[in-house]
C-alpha atoms as a PDB file:
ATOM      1  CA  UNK A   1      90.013 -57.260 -11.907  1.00  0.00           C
ATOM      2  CA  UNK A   2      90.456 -60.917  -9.982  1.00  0.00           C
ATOM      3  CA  UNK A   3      88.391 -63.909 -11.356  1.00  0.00           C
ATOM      4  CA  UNK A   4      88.500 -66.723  -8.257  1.00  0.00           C
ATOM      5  CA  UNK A   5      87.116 -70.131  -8.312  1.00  0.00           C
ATOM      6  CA  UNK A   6      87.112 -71.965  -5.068  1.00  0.00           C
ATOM      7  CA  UNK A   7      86.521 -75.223  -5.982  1.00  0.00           C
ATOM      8  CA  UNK A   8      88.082 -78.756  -7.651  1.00  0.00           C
ATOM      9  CA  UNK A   9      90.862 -77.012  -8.996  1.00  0.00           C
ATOM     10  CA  UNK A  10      93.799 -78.351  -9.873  1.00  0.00           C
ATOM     11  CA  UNK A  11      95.929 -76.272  -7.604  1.00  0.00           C
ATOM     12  CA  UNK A  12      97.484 -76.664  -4.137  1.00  0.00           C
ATOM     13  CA  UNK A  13      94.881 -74.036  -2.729  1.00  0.00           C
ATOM     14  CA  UNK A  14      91.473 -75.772  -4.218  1.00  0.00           C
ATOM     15  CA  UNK A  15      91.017 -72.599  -6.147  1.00  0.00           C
ATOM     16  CA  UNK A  16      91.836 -70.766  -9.451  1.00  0.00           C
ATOM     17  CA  UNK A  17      92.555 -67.122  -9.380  1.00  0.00           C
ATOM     18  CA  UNK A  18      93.049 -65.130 -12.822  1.00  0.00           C
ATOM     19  CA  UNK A  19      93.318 -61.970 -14.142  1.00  0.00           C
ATOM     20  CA  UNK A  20      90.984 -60.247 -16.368  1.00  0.00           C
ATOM     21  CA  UNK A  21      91.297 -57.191 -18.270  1.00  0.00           C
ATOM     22  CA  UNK A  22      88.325 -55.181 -17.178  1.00  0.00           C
ATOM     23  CA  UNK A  23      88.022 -53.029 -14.961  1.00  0.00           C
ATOM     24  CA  UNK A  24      84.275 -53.617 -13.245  1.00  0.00           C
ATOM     25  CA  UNK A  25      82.227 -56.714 -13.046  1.00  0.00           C
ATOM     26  CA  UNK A  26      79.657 -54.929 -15.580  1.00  0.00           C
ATOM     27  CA  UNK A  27      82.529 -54.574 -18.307  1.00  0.00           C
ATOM     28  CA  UNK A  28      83.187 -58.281 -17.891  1.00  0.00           C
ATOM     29  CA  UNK A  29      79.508 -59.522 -18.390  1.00  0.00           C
ATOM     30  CA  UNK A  30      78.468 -56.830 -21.304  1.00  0.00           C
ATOM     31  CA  UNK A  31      81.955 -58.182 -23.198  1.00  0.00           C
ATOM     32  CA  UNK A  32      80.646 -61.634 -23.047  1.00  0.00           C
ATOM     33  CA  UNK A  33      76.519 -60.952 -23.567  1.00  0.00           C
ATOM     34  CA  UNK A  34      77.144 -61.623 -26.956  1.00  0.00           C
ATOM     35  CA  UNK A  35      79.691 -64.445 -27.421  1.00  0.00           C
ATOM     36  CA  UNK A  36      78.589 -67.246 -30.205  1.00  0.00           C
ATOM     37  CA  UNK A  37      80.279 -70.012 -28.084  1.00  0.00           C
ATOM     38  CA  UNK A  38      79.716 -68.693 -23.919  1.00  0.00           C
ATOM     39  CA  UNK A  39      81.721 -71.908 -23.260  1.00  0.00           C
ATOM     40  CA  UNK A  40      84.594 -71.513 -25.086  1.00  0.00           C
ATOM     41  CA  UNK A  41      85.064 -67.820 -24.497  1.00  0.00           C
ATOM     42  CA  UNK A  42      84.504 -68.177 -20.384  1.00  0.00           C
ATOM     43  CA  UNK A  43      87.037 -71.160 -20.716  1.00  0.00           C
ATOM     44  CA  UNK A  44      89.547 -68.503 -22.198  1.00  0.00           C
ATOM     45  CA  UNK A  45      88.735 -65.821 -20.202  1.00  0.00           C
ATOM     46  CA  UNK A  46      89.180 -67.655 -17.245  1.00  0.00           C
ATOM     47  CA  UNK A  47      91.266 -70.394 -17.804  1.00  0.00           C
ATOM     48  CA  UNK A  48      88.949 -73.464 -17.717  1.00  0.00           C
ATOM     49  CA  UNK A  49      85.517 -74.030 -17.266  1.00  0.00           C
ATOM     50  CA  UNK A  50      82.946 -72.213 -14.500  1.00  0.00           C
ATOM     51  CA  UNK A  51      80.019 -74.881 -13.726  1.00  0.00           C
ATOM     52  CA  UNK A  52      77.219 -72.729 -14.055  1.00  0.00           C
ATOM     53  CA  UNK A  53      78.352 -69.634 -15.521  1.00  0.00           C
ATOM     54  CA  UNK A  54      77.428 -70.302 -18.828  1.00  0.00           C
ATOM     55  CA  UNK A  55      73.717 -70.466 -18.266  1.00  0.00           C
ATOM     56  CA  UNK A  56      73.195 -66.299 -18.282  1.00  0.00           C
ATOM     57  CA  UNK A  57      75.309 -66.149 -21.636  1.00  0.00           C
ATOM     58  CA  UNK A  58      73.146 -68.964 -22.924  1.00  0.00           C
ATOM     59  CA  UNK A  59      69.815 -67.665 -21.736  1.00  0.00           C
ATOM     60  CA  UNK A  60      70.901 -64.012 -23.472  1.00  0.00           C
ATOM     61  CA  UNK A  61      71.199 -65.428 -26.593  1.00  0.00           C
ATOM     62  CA  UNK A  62      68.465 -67.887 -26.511  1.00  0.00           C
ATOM     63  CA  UNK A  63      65.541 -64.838 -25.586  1.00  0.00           C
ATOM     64  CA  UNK A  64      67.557 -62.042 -26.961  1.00  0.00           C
ATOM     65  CA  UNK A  65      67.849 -60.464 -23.179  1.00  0.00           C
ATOM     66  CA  UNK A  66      69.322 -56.768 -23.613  1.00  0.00           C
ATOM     67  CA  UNK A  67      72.545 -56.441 -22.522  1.00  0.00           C
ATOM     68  CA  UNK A  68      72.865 -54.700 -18.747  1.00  0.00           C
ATOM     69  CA  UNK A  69      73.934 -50.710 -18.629  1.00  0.00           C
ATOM     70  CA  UNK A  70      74.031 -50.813 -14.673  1.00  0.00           C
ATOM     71  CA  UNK A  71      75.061 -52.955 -12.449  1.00  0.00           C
ATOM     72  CA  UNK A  72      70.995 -52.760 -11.117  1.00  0.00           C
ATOM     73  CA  UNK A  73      70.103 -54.495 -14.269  1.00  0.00           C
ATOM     74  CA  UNK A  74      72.825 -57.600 -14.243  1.00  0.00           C
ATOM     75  CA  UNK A  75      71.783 -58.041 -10.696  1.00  0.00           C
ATOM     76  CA  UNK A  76      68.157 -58.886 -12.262  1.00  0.00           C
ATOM     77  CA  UNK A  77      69.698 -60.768 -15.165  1.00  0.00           C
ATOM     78  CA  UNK A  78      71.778 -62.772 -12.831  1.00  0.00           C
ATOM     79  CA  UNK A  79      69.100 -63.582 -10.371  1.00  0.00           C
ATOM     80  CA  UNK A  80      66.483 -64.618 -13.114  1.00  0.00           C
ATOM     81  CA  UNK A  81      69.206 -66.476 -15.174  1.00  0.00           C
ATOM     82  CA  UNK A  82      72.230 -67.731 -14.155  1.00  0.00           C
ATOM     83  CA  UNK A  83      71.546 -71.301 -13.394  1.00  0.00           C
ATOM     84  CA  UNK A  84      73.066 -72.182  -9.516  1.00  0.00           C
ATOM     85  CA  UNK A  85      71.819 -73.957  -6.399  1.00  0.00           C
ATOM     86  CA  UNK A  86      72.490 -71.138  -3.992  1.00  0.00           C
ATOM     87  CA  UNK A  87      73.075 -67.236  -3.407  1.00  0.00           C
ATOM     88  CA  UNK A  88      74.090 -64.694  -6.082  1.00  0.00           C
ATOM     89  CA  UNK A  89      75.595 -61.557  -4.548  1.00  0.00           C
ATOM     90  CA  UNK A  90      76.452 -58.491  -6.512  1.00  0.00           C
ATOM     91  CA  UNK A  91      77.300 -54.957  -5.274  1.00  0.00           C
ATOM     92  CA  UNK A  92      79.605 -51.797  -7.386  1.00  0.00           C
ATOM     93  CA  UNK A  93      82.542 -53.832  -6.767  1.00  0.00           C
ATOM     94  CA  UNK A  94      82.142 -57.720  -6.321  1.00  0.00           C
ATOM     95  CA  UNK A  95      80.547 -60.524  -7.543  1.00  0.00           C
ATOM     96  CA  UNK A  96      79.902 -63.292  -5.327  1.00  0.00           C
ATOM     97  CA  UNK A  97      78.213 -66.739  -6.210  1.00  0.00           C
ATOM     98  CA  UNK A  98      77.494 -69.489  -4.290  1.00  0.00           C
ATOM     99  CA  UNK A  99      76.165 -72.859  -5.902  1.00  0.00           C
ATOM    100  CA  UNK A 100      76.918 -76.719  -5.805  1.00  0.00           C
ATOM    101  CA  UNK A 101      78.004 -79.140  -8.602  1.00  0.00           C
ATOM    102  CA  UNK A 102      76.056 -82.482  -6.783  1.00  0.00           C
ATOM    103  CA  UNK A 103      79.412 -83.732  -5.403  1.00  0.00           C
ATOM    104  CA  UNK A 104      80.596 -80.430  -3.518  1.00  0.00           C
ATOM    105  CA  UNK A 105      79.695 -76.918  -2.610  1.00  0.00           C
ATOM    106  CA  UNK A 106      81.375 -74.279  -4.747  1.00  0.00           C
ATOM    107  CA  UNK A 107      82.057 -70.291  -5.287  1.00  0.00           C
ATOM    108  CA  UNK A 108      82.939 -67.866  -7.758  1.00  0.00           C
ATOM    109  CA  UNK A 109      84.101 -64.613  -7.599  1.00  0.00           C
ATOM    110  CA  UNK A 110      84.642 -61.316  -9.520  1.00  0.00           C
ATOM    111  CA  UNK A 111      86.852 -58.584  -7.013  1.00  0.00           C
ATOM    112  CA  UNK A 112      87.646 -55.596  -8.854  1.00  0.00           C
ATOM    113  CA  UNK A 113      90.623 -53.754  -7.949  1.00  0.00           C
ATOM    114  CA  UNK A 114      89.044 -51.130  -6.469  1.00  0.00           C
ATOM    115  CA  UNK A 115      87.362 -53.540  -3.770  1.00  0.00           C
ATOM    116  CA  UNK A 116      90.831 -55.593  -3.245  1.00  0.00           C
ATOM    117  CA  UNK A 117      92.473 -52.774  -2.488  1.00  0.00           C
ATOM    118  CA  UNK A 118      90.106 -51.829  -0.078  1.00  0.00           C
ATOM    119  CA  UNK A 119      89.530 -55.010   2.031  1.00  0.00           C
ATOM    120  CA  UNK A 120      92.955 -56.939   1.884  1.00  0.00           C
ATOM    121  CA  UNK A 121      91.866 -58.490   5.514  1.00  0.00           C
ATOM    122  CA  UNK A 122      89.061 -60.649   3.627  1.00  0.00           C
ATOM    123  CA  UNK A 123      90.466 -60.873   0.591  1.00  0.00           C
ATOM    124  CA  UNK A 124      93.874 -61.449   0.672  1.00  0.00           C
ATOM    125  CA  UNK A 125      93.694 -65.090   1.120  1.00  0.00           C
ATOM    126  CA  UNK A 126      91.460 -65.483  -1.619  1.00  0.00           C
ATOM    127  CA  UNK A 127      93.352 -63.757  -4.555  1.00  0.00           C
ATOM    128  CA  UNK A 128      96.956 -65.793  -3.538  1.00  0.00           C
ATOM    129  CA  UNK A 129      97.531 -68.385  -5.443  1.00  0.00           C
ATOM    130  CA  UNK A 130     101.472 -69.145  -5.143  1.00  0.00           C
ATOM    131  CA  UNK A 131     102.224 -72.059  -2.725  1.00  0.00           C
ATOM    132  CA  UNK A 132     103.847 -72.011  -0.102  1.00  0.00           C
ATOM    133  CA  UNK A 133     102.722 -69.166   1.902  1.00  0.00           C
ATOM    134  CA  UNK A 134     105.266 -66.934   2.764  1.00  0.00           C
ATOM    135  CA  UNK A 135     107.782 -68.078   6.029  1.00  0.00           C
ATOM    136  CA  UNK A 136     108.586 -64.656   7.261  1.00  0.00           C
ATOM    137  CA  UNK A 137     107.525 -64.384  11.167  1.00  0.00           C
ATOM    138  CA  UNK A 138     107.923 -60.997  14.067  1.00  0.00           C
ATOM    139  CA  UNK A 139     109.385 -60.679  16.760  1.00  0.00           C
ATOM    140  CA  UNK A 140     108.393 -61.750  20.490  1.00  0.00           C
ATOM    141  CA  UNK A 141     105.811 -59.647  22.102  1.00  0.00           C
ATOM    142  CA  UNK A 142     104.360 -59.034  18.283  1.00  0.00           C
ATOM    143  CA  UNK A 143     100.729 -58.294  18.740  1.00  0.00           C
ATOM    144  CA  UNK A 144      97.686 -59.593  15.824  1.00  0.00           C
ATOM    145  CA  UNK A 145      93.624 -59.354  16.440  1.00  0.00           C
ATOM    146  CA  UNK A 146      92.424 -62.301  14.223  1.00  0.00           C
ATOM    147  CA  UNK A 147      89.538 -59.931  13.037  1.00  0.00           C
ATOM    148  CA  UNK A 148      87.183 -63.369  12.595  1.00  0.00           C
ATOM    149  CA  UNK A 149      85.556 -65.898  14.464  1.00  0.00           C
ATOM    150  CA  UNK A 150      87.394 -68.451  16.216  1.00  0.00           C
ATOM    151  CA  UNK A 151      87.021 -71.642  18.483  1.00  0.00           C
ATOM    152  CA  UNK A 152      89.134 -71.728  21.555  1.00  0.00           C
ATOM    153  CA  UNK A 153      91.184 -74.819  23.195  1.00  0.00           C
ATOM    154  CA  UNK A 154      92.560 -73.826  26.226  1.00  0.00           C
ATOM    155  CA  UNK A 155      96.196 -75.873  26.290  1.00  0.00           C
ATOM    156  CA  UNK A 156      98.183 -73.794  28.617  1.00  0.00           C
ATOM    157  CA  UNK A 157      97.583 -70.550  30.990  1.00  0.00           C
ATOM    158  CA  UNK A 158      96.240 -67.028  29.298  1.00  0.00           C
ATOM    159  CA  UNK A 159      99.086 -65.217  27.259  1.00  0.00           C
ATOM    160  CA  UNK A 160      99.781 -62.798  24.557  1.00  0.00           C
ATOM    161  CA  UNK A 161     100.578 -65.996  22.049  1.00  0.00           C
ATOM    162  CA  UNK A 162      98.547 -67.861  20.381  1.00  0.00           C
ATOM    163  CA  UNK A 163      98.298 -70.636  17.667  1.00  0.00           C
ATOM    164  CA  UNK A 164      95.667 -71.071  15.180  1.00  0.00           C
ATOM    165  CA  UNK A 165      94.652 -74.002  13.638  1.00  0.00           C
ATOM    166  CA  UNK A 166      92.614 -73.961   9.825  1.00  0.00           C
ATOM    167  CA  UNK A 167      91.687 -76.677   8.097  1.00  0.00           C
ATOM    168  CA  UNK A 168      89.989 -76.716   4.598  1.00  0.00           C
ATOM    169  CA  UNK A 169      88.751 -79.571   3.531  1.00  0.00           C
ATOM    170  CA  UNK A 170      85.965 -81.101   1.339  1.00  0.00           C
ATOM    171  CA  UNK A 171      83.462 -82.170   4.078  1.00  0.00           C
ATOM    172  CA  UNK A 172      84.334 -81.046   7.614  1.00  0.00           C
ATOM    173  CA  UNK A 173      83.157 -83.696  10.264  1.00  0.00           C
ATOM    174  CA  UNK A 174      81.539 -80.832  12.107  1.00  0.00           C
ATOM    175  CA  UNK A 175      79.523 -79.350   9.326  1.00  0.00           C
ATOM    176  CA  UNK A 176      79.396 -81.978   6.764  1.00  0.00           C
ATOM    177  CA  UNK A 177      79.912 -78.965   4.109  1.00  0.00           C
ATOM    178  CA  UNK A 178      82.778 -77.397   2.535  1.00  0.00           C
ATOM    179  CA  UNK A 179      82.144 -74.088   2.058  1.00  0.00           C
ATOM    180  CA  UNK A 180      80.276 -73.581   5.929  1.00  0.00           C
ATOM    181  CA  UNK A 181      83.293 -74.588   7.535  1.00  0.00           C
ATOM    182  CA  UNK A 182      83.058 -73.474  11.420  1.00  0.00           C
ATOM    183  CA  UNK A 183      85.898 -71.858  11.401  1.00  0.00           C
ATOM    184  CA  UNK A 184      89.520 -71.670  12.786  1.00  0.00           C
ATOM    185  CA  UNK A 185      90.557 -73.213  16.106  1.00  0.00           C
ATOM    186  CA  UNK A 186      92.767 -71.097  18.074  1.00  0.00           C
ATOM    187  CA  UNK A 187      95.223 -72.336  21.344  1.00  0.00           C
ATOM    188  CA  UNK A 188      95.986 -69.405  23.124  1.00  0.00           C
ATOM    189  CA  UNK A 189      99.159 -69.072  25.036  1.00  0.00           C
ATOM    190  CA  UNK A 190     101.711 -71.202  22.719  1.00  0.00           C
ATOM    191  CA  UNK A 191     103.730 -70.464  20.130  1.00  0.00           C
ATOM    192  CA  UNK A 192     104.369 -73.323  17.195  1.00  0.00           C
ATOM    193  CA  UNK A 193     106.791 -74.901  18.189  1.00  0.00           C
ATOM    194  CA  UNK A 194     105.295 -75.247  21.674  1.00  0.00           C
ATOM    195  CA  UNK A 195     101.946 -77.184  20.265  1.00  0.00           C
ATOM    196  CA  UNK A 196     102.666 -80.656  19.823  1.00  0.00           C
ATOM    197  CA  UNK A 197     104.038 -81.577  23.292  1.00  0.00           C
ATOM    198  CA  UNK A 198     101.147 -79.238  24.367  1.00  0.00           C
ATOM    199  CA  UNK A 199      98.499 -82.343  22.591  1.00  0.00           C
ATOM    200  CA  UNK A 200     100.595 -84.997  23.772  1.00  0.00           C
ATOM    201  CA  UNK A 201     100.557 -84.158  27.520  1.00  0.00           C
ATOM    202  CA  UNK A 202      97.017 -82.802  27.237  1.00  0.00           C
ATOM    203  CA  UNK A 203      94.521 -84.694  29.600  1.00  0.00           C
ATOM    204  CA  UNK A 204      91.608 -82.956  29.593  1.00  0.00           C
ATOM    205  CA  UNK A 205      88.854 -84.449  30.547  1.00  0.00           C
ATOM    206  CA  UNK A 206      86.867 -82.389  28.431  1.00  0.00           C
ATOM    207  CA  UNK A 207      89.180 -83.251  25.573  1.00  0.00           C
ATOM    208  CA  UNK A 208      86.514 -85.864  23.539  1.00  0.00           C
ATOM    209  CA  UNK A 209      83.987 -82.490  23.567  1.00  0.00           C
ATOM    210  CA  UNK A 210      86.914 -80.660  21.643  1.00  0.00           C
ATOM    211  CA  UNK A 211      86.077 -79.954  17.678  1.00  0.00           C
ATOM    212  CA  UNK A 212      86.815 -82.393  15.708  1.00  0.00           C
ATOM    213  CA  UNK A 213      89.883 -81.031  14.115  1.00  0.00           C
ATOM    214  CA  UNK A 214      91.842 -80.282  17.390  1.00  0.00           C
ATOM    215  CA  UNK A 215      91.137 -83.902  18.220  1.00  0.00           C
ATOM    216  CA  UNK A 216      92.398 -84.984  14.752  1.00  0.00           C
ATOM    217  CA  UNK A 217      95.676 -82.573  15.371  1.00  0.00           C
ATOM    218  CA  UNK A 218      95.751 -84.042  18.782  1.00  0.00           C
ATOM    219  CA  UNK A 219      95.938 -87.881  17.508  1.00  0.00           C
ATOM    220  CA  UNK A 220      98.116 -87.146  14.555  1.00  0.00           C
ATOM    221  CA  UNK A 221     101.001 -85.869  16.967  1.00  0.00           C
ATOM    222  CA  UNK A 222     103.593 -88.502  17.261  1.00  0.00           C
ATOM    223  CA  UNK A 223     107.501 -88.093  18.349  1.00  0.00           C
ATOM    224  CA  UNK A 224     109.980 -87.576  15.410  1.00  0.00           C
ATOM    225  CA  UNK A 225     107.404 -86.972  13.058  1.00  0.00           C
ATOM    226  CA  UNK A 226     105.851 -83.600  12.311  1.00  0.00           C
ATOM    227  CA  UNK A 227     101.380 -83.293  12.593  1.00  0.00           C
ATOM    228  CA  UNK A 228     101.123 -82.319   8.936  1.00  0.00           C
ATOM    229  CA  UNK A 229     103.498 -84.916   7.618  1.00  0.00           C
ATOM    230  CA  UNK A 230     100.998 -87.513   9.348  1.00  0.00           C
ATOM    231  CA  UNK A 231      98.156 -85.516   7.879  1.00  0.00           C
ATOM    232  CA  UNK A 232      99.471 -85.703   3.797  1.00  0.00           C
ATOM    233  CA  UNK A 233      99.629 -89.779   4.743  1.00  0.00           C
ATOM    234  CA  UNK A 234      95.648 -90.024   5.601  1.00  0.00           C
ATOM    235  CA  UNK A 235      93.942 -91.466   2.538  1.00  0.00           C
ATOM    236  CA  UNK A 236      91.037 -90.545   0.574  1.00  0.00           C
ATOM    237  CA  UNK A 237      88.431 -87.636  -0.019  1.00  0.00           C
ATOM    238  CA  UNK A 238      87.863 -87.833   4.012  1.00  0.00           C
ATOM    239  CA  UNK A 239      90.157 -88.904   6.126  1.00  0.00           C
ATOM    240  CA  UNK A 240      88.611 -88.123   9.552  1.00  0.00           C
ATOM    241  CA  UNK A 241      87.282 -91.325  11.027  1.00  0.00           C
ATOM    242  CA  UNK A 242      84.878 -90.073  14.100  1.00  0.00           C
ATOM    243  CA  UNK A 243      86.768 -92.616  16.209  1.00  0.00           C
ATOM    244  CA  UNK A 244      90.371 -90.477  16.195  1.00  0.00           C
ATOM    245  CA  UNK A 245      91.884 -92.889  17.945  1.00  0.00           C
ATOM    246  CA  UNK A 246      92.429 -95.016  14.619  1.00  0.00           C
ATOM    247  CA  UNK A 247      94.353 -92.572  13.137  1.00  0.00           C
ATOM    248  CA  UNK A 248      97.919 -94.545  13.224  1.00  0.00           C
ATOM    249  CA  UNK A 249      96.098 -97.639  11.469  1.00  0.00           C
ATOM    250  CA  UNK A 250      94.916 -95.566   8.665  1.00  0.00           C
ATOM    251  CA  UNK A 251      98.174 -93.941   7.696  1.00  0.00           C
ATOM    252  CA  UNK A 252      99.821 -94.383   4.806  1.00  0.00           C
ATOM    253  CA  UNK A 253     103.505 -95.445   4.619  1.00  0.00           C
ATOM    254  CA  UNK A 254     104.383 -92.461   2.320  1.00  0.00           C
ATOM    255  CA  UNK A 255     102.081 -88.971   0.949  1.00  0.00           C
ATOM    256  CA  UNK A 256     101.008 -88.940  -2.066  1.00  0.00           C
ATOM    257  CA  UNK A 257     103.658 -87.711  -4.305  1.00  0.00           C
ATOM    258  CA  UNK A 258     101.510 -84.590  -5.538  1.00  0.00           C
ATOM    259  CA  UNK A 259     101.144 -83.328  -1.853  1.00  0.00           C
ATOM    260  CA  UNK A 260     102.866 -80.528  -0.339  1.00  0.00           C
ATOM    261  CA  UNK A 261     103.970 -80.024   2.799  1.00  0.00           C
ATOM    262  CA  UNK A 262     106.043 -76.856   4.172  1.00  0.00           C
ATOM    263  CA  UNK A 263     107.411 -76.646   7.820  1.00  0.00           C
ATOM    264  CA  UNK A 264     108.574 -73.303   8.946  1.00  0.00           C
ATOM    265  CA  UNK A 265     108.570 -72.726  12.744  1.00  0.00           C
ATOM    266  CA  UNK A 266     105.755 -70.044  12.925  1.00  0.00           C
ATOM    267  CA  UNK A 267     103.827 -72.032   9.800  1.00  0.00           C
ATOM    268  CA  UNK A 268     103.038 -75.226   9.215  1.00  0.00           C
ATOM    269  CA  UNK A 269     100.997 -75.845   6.093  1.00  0.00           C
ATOM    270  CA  UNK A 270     100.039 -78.856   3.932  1.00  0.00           C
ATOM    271  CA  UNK A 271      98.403 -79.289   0.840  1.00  0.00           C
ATOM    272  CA  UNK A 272      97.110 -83.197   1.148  1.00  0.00           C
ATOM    273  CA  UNK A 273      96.523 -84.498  -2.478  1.00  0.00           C
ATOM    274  CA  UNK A 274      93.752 -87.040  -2.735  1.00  0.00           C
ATOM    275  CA  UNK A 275      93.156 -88.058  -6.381  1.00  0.00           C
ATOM    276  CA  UNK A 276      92.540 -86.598  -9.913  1.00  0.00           C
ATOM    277  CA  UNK A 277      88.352 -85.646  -8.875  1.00  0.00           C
ATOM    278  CA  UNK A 278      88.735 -84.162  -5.494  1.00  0.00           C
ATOM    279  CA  UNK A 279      92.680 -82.636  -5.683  1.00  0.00           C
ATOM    280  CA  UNK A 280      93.489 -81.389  -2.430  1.00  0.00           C
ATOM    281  CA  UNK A 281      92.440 -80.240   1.145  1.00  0.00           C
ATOM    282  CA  UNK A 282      94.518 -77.864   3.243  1.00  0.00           C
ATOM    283  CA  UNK A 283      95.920 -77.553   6.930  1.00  0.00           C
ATOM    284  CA  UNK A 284      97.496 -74.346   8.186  1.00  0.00           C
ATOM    285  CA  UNK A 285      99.262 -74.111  12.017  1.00  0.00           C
ATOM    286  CA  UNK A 286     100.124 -70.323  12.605  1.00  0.00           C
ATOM    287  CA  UNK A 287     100.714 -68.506  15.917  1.00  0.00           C
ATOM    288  CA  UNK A 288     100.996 -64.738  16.378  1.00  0.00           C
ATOM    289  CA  UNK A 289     104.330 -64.526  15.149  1.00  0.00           C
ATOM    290  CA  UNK A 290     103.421 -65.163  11.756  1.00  0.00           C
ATOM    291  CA  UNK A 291     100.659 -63.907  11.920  1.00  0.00           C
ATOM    292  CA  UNK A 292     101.965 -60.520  12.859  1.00  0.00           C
ATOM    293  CA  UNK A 293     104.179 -60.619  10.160  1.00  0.00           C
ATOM    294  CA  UNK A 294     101.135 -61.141   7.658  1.00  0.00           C
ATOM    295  CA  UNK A 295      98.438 -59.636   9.453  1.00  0.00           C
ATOM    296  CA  UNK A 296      96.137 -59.472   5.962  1.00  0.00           C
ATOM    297  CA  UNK A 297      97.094 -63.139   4.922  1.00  0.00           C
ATOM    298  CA  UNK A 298      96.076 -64.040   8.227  1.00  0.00           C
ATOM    299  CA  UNK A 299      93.015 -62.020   8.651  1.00  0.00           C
ATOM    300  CA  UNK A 300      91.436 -63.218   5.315  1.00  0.00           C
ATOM    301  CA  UNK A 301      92.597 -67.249   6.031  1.00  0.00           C
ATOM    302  CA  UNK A 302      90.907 -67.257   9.276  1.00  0.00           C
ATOM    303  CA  UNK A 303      87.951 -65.608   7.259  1.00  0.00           C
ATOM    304  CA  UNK A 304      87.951 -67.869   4.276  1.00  0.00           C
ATOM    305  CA  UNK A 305      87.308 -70.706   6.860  1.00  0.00           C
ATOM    306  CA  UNK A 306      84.325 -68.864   8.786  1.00  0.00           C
ATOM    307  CA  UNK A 307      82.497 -67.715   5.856  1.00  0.00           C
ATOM    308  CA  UNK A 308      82.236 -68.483   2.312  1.00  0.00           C
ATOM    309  CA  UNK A 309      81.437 -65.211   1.099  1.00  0.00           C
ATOM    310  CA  UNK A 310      84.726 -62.713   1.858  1.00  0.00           C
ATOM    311  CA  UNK A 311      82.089 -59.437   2.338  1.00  0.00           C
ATOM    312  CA  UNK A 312      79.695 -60.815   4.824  1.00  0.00           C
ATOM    313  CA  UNK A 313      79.055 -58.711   7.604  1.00  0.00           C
ATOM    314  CA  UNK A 314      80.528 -55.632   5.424  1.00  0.00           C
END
């Protein structure tokens, strides 16, 4: 079974995924119902600390709460119990928690194997946790259905290519949350490499209605230097000023030295580091290609920026 936290972490992704040895989310929580120190053991169980998880151990101990035989009764436990600012969702398979920690949105999640094998186009995104994605890309005329919602830009005329455009970050401009992101932007008709003198020649007069983060793209395209590179320079927790056009004066002359970026010529992706609280926010530039290549990966990224919760809708 998979163990995800999508928050603060100290990883490249914003989230910590680990292994655990049993085999449902019930096994998990009647191991634990009875732990001296619920702290200590969650910390080794799952590699660091879980804000909120605690508070069912806690409360078990502290009103001698029977331990759950069904996954009926930790639903009941959970929802009278476990201390978080949001939604607890539990079904046979999956444990999904939404909750805050005053300074950001955050989620947990138990997948058993079971469900991961069975929805890899939600969940595949959520359970990687080696950076860089992989390069690999298909052939012309490759075909790929994003399977989520999307925002359109229209950049060139109607084809069977198309470039999509996710950004994670900590507090999107056009939500002002991190976990209801609205989603990817896609540019049909281009391929990668095709995008950037796509921006710079755009003049659309509709261009200043465009969501935020095409505009961002749009003013962080510059000759001899790639989008993403620009990006990793921008400084601080947010680094989208509403008045794009101030972009170049905010840059930085170098990234930090903990950010990533990876240029491929079907994937573009960045992993901007901020500082030691917040870690890092993501950008991701795939067309079809790569996406057909990856179809799951794919699927579940455009997901993991639409919804928080990978089985909505299921």
């Amino acid at each position: 079974m998979y163990f995800v936290c999508r928050w603060r972490e100290e990883s490249p992704y914003s989230k910590r995924v680990v292994t655990v040895r049993d085999a449902t989310v019930l096994d998990w929580f009647r191991r634990g119902w009875d732990q001296e120190d619920p702290d200590s053991w969650i910390e080794s169980e799952l590699g660091d600390y879980v804000y909120g998880l605690e508070s069912v151990f806690e409360q078990a101990r502290k009103r001698d709460l029977p331990r759950p035989d069904t996954v009926d009764q930790l639903r009941d436990l959970l929802n009278e119990h476990l201390d978080v600012e949001g939604s607890i969702r539990l079904g046979e398979h999956a444990l999904r928690v939404r909750t805050d920690d005053d300074e950001v949105d955050l989620a947990f999640y138990f997948v058993d194997d079971e469900a991961a094998a069975a929805a890899p186009d939600r969940l595949a995104f959520l359970l990687y946790d080696t950076w860089p994605l992989p390069a690999g890309a298909a052939e012309p005329g490759a075909v790929f259905s994003p399977g989520a919602p999307v925002r359109t830009v229209r950049l060139a005329p109607p084809g069977s290519e198309c470039v999509f455009s996710v950004r994670l970050c900590w507090e999107s401009p056009d939500v002002e949350r991190n976990l209801d992101l609205p989603g990817a932007i896609a540019f049909p008709g281009l391929t990668l490499p095709d995008l950037a003198a796509r921006l710079r020649a755009a003049d659309d007069p509709g261009a200043d209605h465009w969501p935020h983060d095409a505009r961002l793209l749009r003013a962080l395209v510059a000759p001899g230097e790639e989008a993403l590179h620009r990006y990793a320079r921008l400084p601080g927790y947010d680094p989208s000023p509403s008045d794009v056009d101030r972009v170049t004066e905010l840059l930085r002359p170098e990234p930090a030295a903990e950010s990533l970026v990876r240029i491929d010529p079907h994937l573009a992706q960045v992993a901007r580091y901020i500082d030691g609280f917040f870690g890092f926010d993501q950008w991701f530039l795939f067309d079809t290609r790569w996406a057909a290549a990856h179809p799951e990966l794919s699927r579940s990224l455009l997901w993991y920026a639409a919804h928080w919760d990978p089985f909505a809708g299921r």
